[in-house]
C-alpha atoms as a PDB file:
ATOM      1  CA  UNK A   1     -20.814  15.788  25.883  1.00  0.00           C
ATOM      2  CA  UNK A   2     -24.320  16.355  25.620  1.00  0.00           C
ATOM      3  CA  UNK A   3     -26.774  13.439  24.973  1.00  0.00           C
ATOM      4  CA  UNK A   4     -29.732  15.609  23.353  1.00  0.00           C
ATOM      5  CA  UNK A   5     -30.015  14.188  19.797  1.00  0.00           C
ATOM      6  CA  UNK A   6     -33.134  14.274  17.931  1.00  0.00           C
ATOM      7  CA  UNK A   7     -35.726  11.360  17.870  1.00  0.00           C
ATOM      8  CA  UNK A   8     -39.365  10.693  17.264  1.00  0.00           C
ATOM      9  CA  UNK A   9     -41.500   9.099  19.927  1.00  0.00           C
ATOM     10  CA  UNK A  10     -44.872   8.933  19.644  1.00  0.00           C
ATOM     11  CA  UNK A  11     -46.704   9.161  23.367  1.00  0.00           C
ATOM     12  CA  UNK A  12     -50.003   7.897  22.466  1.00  0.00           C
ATOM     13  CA  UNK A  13     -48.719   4.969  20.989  1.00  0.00           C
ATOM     14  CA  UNK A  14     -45.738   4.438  22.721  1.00  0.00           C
ATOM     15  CA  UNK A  15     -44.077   3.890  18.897  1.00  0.00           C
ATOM     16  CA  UNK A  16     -40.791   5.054  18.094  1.00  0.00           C
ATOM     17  CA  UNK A  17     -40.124   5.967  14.357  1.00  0.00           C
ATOM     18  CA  UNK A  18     -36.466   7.868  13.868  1.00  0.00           C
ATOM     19  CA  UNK A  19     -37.109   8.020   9.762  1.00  0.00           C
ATOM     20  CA  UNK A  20     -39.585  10.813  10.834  1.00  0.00           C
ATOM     21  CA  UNK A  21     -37.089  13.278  12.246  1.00  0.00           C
ATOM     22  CA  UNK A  22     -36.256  14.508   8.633  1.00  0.00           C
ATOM     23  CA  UNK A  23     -35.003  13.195   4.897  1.00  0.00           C
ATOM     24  CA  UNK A  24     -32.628  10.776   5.658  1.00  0.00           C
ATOM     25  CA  UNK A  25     -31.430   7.718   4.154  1.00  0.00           C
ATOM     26  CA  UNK A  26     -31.618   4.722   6.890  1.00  0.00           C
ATOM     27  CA  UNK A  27     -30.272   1.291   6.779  1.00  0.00           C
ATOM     28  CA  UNK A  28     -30.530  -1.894   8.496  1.00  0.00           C
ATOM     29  CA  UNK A  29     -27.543  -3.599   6.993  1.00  0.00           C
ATOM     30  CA  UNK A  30     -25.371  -5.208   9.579  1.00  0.00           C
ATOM     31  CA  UNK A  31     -27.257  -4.069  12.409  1.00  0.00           C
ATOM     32  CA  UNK A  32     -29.560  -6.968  12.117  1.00  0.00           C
ATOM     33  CA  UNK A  33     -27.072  -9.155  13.752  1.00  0.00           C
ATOM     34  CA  UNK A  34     -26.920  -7.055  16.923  1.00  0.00           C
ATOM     35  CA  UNK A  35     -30.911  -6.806  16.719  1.00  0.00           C
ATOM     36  CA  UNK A  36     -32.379  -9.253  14.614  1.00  0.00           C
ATOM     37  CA  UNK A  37     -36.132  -8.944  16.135  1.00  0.00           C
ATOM     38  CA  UNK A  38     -38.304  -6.160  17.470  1.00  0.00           C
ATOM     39  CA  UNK A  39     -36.003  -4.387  20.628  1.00  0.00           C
ATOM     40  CA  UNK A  40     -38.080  -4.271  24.024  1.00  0.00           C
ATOM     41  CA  UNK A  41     -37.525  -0.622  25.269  1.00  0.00           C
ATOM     42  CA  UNK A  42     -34.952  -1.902  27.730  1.00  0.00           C
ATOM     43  CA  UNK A  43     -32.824  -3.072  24.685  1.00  0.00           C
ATOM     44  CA  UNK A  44     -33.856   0.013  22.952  1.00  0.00           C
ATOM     45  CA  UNK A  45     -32.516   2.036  25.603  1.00  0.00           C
ATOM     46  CA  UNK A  46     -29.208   0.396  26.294  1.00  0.00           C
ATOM     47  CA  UNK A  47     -28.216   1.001  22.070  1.00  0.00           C
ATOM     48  CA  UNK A  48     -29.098   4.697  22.708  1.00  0.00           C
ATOM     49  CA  UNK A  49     -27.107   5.239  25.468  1.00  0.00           C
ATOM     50  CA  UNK A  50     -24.219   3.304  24.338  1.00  0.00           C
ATOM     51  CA  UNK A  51     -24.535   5.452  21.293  1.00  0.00           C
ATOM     52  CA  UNK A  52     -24.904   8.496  22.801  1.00  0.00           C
ATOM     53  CA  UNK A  53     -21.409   8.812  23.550  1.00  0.00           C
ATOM     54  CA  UNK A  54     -20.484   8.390  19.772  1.00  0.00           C
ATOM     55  CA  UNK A  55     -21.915  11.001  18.539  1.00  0.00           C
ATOM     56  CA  UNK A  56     -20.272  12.550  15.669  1.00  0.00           C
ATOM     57  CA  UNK A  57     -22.764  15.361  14.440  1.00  0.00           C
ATOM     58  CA  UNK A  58     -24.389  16.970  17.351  1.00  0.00           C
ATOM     59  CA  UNK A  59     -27.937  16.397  17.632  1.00  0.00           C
ATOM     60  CA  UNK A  60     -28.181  13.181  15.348  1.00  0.00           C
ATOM     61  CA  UNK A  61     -27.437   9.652  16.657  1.00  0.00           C
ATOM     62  CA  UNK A  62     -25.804   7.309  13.848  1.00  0.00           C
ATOM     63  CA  UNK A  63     -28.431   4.721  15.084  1.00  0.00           C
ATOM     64  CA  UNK A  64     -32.438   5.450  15.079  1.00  0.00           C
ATOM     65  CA  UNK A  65     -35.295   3.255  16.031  1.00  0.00           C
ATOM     66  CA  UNK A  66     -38.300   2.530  13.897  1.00  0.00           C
ATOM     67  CA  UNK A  67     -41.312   0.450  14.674  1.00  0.00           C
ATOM     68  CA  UNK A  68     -39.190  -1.453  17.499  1.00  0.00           C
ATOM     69  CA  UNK A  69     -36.073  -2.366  14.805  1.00  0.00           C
ATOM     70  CA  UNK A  70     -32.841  -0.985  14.676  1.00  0.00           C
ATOM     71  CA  UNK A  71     -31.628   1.114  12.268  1.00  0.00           C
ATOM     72  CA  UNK A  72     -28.351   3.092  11.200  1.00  0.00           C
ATOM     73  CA  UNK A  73     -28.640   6.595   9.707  1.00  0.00           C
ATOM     74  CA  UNK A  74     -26.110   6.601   6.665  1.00  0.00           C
ATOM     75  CA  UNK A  75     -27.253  10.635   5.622  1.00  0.00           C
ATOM     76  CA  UNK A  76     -25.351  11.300   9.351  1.00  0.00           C
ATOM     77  CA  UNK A  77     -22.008   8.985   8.470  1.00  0.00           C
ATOM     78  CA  UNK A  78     -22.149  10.639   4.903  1.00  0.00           C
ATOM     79  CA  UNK A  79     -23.054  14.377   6.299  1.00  0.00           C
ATOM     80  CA  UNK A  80     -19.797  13.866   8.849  1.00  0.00           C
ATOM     81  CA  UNK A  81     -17.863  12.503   5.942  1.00  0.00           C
ATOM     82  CA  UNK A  82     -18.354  15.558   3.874  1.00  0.00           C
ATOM     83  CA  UNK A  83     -18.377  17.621   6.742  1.00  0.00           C
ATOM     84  CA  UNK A  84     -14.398  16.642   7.355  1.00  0.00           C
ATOM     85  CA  UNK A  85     -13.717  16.637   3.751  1.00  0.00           C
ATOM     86  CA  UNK A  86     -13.078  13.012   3.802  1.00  0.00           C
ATOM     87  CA  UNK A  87     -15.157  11.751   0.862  1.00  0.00           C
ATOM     88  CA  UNK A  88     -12.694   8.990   0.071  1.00  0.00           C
ATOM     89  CA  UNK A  89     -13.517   7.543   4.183  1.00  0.00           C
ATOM     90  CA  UNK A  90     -16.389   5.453   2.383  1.00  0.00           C
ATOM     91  CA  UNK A  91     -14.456   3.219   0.646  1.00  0.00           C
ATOM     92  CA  UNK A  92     -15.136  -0.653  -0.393  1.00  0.00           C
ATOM     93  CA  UNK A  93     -14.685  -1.581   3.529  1.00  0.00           C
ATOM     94  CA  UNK A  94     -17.307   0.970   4.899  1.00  0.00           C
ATOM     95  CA  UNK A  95     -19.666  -0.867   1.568  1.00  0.00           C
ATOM     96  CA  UNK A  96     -20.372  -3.710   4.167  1.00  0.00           C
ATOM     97  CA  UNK A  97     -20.885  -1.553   6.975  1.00  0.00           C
ATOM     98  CA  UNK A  98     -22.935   0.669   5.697  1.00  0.00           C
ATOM     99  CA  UNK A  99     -24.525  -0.962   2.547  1.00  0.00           C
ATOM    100  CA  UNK A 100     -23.408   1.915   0.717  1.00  0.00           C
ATOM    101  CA  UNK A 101     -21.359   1.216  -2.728  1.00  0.00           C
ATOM    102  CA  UNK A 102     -18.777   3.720  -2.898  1.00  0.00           C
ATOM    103  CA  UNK A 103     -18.798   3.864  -6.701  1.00  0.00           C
ATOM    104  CA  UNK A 104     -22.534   4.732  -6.418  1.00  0.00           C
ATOM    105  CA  UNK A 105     -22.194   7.413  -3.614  1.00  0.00           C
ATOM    106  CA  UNK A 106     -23.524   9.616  -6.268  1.00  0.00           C
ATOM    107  CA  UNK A 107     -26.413   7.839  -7.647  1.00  0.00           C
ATOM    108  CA  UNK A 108     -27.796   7.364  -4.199  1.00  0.00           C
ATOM    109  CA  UNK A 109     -28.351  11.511  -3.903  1.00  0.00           C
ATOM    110  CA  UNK A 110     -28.200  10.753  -0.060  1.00  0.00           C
ATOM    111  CA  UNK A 111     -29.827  13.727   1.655  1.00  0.00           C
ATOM    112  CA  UNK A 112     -27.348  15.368   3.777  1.00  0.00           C
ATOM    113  CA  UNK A 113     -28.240  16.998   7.173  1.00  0.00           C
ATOM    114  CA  UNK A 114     -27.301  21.061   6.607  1.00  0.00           C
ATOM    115  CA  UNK A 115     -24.653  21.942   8.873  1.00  0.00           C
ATOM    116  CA  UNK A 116     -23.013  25.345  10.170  1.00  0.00           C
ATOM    117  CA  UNK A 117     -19.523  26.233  10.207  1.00  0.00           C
ATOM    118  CA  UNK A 118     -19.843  25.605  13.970  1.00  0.00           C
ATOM    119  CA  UNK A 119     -21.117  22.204  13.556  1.00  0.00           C
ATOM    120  CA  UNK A 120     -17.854  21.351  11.381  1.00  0.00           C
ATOM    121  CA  UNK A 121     -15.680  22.180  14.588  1.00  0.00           C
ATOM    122  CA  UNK A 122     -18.018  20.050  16.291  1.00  0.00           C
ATOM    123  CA  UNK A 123     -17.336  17.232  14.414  1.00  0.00           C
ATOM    124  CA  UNK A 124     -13.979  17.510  14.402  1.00  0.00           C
ATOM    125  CA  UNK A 125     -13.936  18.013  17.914  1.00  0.00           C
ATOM    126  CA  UNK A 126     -16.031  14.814  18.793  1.00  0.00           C
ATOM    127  CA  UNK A 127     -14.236  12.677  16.238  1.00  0.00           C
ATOM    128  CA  UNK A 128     -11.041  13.446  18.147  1.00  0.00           C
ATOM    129  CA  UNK A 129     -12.523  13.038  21.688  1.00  0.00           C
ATOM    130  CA  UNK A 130     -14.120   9.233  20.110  1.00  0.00           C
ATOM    131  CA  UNK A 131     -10.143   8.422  19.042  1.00  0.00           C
ATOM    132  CA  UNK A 132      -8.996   9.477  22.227  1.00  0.00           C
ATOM    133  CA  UNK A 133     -11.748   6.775  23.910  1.00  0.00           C
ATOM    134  CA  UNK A 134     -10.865   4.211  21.780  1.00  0.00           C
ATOM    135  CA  UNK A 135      -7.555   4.153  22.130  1.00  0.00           C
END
């Protein structure tokens, strides 16, 4: 599996900021415990790698950085959710998870990342190859 995804590092300042790779929604809630202060790059580069090889939609990490804290990108978990036709999968357990209430899905208007007919089978392929690992 490839490990290109998209993120946004600025060279002259050495800054990271994922919310700048497009209109997502991003959340911090219950990632704060695995991060709770600003990551050094060596922390910053052990998430993305472990994260790299659970990546649903291809191109998009479900985890970004911005301004040294770590963040999760909910418009990727919703975009795959829709994606699979699985718009019950955020339920009342994913509301901790994600800090998304599932009752309010549609107040939020949570941008969704456009996606291809090819990107679908993508996602369904990766989802099955991350069951597959887990088990």
């Amino acid at each position: 599996m490839s490990t290109k995804y998209r993120t946004h590092y600025d060279s002259a300042t050495g800054a990271y900021n994922d919310s700048l790779i497009g209109e997502c929604i991003w959340t911090s809630n219950n990632l704060r415990e695995a991060s709770p202060d600003v990551m050094t790059p060596y922390t910053w580069s052990k998430f993305r790698s472990g994260f790299a090889d659970m990546i649903m939609l291809p191109g998009y990490l479900q985890i970004g950085n911005i301004c040294g804290r770590l963040y999760h990108n909910a418009s990727v978990d919703v975009t795959v959710y829709r994606a699979l036709r699985q718009r019950d999968s955020i339920n009342s357990s994913s509301k901790e998870l994600f800090g998304i209430d599932p009752d309010e899905l549609d107040k939020w208007n949570i941008p969704l990342i456009p996606i291809t007919l090819r990107d679908r089978a993508l996602v369904l392929r990766n989802g099955l190859r991350f069951m597959v690992k887990v088990r």
